[in-house]
Protein backbone atom coordinates (compact mmCIF):
# COMPACT_ATOMS: atom_id res chain seq x y z
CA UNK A 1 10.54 116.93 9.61
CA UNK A 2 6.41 116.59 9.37
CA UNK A 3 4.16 115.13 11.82
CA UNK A 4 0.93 115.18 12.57
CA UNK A 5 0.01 116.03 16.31
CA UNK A 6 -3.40 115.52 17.01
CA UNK A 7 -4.79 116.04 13.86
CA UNK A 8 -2.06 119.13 12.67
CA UNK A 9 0.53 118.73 10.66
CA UNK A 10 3.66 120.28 12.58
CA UNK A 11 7.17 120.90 11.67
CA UNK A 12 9.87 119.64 14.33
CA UNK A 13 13.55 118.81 14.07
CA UNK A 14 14.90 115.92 12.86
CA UNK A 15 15.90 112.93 15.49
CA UNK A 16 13.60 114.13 17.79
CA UNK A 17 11.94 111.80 20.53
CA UNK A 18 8.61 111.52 22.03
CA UNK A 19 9.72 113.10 24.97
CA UNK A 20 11.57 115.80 23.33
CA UNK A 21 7.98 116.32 21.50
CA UNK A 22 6.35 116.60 24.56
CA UNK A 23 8.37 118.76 26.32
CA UNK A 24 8.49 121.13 23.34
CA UNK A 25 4.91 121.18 23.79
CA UNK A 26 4.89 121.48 27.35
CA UNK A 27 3.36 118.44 28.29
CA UNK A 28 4.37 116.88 31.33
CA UNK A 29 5.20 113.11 30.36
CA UNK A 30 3.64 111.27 33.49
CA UNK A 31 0.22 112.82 32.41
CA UNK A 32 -0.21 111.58 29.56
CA UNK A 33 -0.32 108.91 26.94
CA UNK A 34 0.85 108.87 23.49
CA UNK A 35 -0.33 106.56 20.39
CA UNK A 36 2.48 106.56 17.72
CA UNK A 37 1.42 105.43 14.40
CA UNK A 38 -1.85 103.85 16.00
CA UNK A 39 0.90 102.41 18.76
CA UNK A 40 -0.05 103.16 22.31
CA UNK A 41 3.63 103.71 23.58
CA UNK A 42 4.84 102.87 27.14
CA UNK A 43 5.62 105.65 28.72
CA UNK A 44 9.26 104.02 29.38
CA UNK A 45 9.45 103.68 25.62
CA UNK A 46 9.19 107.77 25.36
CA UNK A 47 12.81 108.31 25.40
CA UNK A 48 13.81 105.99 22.93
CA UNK A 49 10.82 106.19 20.75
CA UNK A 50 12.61 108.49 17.57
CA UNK A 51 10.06 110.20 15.76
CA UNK A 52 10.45 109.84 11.76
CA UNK A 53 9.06 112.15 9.15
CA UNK A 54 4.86 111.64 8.13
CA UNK A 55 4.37 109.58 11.60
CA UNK A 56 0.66 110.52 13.22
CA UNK A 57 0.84 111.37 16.73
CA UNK A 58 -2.13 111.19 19.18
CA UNK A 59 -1.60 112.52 22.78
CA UNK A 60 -4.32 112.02 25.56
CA UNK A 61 -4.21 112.92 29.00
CA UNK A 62 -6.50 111.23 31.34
CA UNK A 63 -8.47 112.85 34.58
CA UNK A 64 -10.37 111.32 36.92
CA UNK A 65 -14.33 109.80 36.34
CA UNK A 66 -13.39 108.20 33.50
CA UNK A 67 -13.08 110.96 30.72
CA UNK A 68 -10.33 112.17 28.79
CA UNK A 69 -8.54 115.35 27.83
CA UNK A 70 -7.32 115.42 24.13
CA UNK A 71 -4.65 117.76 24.02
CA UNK A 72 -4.72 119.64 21.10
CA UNK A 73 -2.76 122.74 20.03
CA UNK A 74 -2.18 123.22 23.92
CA UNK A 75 -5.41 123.58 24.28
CA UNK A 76 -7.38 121.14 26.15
CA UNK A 77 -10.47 119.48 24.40
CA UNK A 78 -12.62 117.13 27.39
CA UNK A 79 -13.94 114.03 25.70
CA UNK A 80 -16.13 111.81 27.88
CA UNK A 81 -15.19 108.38 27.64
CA UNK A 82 -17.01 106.97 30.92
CA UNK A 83 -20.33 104.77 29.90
CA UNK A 84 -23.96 105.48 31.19
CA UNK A 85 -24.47 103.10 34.55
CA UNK A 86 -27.59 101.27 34.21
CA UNK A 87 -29.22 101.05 37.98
């Protein structure tokens, strides 16, 4: 089956699920969150949540001060997401 993962197309077993994805990938499921088809998932809905062939997947992992890690090709991109504070 093909996917895209942040941007890559991948190649992953048939039937699997978003968790199975993440572990796979070594990404620890309470860190993160996933977008499925432009979907922000719950993270309850990880288990369930089958993944079919051509679906886009975006994972993020957020970090404190308001930025965000996009986690791509285990390798960990920082994006800064926090607005400049007018005084």
């Amino acid at each position: 089956m093909n996917i895209q993962v942040n941007g890559e197309a991948k190649t992953f077993q048939d039937g699997i699920t978003v968790t199975d994805l993440l572990q796979t990938l070594d990404i620890r499921t309470e860190q993160v969150a996933v977008e499925l088809n432009l979907i922000i998932l719950d993270r309850g809905d990880f288990p369930q949540s089958v993944l079919q062939n051509g679906d886009t997947v975006e994972i993020l992992s957020f970090i404190g001060g308001g930025a965000t890690i996009h986690l791509h090709d285990n390798k960990r991109h920082l994006i800064n997401t926090q607005s400049a504070r007018r005084e």
